[in-house]
C-alpha atoms as a PDB file:
ATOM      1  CA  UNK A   1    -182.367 -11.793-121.231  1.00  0.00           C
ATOM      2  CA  UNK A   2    -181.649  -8.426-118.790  1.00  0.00           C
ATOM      3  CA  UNK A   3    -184.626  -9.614-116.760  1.00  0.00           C
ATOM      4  CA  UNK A   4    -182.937 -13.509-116.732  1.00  0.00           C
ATOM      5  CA  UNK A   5    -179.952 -12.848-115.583  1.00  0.00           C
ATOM      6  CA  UNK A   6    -180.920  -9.944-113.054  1.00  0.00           C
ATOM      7  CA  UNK A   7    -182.890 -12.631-111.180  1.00  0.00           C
ATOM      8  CA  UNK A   8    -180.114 -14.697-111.684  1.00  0.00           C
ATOM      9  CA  UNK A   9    -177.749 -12.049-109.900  1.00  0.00           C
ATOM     10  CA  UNK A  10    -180.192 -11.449-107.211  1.00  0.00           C
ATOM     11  CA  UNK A  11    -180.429 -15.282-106.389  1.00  0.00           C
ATOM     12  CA  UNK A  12    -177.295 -15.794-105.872  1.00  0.00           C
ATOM     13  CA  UNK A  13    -176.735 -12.454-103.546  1.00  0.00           C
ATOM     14  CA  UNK A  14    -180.001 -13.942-101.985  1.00  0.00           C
ATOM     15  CA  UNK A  15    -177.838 -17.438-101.782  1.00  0.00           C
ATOM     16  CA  UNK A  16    -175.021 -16.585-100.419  1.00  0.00           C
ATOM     17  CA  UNK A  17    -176.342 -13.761 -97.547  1.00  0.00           C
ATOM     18  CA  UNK A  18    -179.050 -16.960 -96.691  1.00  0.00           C
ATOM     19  CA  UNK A  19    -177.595 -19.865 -94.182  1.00  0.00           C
ATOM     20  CA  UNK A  20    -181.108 -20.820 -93.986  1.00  0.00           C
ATOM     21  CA  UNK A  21    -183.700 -20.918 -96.969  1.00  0.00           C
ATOM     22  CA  UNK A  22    -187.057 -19.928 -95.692  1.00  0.00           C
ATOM     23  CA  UNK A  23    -188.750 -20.225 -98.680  1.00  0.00           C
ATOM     24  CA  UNK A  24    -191.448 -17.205 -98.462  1.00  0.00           C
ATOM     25  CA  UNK A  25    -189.206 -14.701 -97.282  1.00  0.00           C
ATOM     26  CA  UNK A  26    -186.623 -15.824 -99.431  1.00  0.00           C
ATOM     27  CA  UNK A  27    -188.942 -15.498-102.352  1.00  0.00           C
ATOM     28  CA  UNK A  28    -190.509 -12.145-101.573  1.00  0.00           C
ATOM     29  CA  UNK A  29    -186.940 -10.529-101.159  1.00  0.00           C
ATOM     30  CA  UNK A  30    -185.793 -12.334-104.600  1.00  0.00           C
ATOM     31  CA  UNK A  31    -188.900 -10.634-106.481  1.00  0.00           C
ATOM     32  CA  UNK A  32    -187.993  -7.143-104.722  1.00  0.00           C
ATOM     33  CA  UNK A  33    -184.044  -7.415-105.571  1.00  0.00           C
ATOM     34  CA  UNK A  34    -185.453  -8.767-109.315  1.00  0.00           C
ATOM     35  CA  UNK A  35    -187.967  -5.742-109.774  1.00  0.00           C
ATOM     36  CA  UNK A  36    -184.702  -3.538-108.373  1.00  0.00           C
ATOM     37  CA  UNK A  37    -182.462  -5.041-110.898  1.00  0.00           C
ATOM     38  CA  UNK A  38    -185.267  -4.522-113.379  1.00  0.00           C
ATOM     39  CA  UNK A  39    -186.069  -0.892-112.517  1.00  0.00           C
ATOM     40  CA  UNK A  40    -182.361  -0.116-112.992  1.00  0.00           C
ATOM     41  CA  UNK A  41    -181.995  -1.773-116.190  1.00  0.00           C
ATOM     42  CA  UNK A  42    -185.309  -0.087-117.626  1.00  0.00           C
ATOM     43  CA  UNK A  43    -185.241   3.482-116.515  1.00  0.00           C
ATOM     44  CA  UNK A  44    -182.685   5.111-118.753  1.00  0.00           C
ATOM     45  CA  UNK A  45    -184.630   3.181-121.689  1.00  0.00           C
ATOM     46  CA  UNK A  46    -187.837   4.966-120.606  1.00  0.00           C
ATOM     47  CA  UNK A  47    -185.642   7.815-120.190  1.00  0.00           C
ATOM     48  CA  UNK A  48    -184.668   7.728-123.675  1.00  0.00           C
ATOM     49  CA  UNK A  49    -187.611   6.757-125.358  1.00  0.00           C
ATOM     50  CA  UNK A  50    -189.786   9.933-123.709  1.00  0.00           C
ATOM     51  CA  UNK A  51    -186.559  12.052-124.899  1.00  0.00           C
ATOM     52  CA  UNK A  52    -187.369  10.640-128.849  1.00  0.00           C
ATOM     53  CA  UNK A  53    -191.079  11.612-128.642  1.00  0.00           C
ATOM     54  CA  UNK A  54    -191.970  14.852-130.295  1.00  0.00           C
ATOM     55  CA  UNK A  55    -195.315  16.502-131.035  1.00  0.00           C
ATOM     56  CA  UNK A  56    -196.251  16.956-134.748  1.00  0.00           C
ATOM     57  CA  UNK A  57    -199.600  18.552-137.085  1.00  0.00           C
ATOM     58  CA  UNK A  58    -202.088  16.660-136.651  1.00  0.00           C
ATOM     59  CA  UNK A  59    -202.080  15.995-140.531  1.00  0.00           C
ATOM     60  CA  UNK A  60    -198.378  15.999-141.039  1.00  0.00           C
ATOM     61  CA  UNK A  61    -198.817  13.042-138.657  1.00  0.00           C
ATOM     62  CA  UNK A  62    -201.611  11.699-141.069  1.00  0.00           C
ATOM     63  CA  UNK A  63    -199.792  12.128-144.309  1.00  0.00           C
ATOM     64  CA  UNK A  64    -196.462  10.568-142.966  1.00  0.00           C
ATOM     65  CA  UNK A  65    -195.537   7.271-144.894  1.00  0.00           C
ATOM     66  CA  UNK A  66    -193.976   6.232-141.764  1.00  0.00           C
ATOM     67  CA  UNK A  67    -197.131   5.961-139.684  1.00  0.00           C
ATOM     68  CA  UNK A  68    -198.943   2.470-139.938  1.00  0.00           C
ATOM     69  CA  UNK A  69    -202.995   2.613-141.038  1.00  0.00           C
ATOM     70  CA  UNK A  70    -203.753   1.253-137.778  1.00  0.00           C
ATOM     71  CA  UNK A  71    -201.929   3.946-136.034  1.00  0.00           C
ATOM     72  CA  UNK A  72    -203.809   6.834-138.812  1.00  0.00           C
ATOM     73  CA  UNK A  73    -207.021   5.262-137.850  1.00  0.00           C
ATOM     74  CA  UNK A  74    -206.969   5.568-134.221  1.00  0.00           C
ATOM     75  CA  UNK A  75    -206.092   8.921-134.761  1.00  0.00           C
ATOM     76  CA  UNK A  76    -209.073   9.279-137.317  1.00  0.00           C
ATOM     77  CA  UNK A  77    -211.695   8.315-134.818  1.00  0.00           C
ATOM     78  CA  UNK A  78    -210.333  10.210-131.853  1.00  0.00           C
ATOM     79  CA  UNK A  79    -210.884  13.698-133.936  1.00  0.00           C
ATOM     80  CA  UNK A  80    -214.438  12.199-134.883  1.00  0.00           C
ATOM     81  CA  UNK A  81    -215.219  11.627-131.165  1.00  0.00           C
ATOM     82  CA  UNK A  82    -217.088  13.716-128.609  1.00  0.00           C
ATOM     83  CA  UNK A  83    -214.541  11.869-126.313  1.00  0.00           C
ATOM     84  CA  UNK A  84    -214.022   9.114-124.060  1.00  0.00           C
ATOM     85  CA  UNK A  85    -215.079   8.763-120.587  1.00  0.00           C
ATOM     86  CA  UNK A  86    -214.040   5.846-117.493  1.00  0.00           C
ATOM     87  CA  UNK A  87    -215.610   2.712-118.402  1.00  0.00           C
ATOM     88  CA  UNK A  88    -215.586  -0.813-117.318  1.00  0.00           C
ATOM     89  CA  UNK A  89    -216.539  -4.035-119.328  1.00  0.00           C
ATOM     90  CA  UNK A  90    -217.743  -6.955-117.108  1.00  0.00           C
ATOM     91  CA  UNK A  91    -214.922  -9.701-117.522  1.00  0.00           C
ATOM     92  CA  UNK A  92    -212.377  -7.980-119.479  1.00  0.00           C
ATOM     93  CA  UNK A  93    -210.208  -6.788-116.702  1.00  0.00           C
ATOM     94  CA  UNK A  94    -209.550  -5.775-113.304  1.00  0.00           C
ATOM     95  CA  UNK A  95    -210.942  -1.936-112.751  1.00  0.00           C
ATOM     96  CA  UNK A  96    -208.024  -1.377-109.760  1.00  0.00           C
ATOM     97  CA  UNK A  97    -205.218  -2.674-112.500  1.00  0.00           C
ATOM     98  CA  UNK A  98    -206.297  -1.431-115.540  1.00  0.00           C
ATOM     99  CA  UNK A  99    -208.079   2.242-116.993  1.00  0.00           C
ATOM    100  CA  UNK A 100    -210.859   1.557-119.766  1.00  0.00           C
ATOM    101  CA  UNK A 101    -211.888   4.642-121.771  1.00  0.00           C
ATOM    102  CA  UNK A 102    -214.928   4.256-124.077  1.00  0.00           C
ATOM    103  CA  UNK A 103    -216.736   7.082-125.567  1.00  0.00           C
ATOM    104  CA  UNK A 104    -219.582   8.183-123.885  1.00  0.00           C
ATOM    105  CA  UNK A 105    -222.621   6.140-125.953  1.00  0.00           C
ATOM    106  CA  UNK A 106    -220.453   3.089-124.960  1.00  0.00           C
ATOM    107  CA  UNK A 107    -219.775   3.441-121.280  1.00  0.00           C
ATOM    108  CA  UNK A 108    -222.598   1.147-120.090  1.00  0.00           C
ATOM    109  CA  UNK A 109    -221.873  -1.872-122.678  1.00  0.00           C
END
């Protein structure tokens, strides 16, 4: 809904400062005012959210009722690792976009 109605804003400021529509440049400076409007919206969240984060035991962190089995398990395996190290899988995902960590057995899979 924010992001909606931020491009929604930033169309119409692009609307009424345009006479003219030229469609590409119209377009590229609607995406820049949205991810503006968007930036604004989302940094105190971020903000806040990094505030709530707090380091805990290990174990405490294990034990809590509040942590999902998922969450327990990931932890699990990363204190049975050696580690992880860059990887890339062939067809999953563009290396320049997106970091892929596997452990070090795993790398060239």
């Amino acid at each position: 809904m924010i992001k909606t109605s931020s491009c929604l804003i930033a169309l119409l400021i692009l609307t009424i400062n345009s006479p003219a529509f030229c469609e590409e440049a119209s377009l590229e400076r609607m995406k820049r005012l949205c991810q503006q409007a968007r930036e604004a919206k989302i940094a105190p969240l971020r903000e806040a959210e990094i505030e709530e984060c707090r380091w805990m035991p290990v174990q405490e962190y294990l034990n809590s009722e509040y942590v999902g089995a998922f969450n327990k398990r990931i932890v699990q395996a990363a204190l049975q690792s050696k580690g992880v190290v860059p990887a890339s899988i062939e067809g999953y995902t563009d290396p320049q976009k997106h970091e892929v960590f596997m452990p070090p057995e795993l790398k060239g899979e």
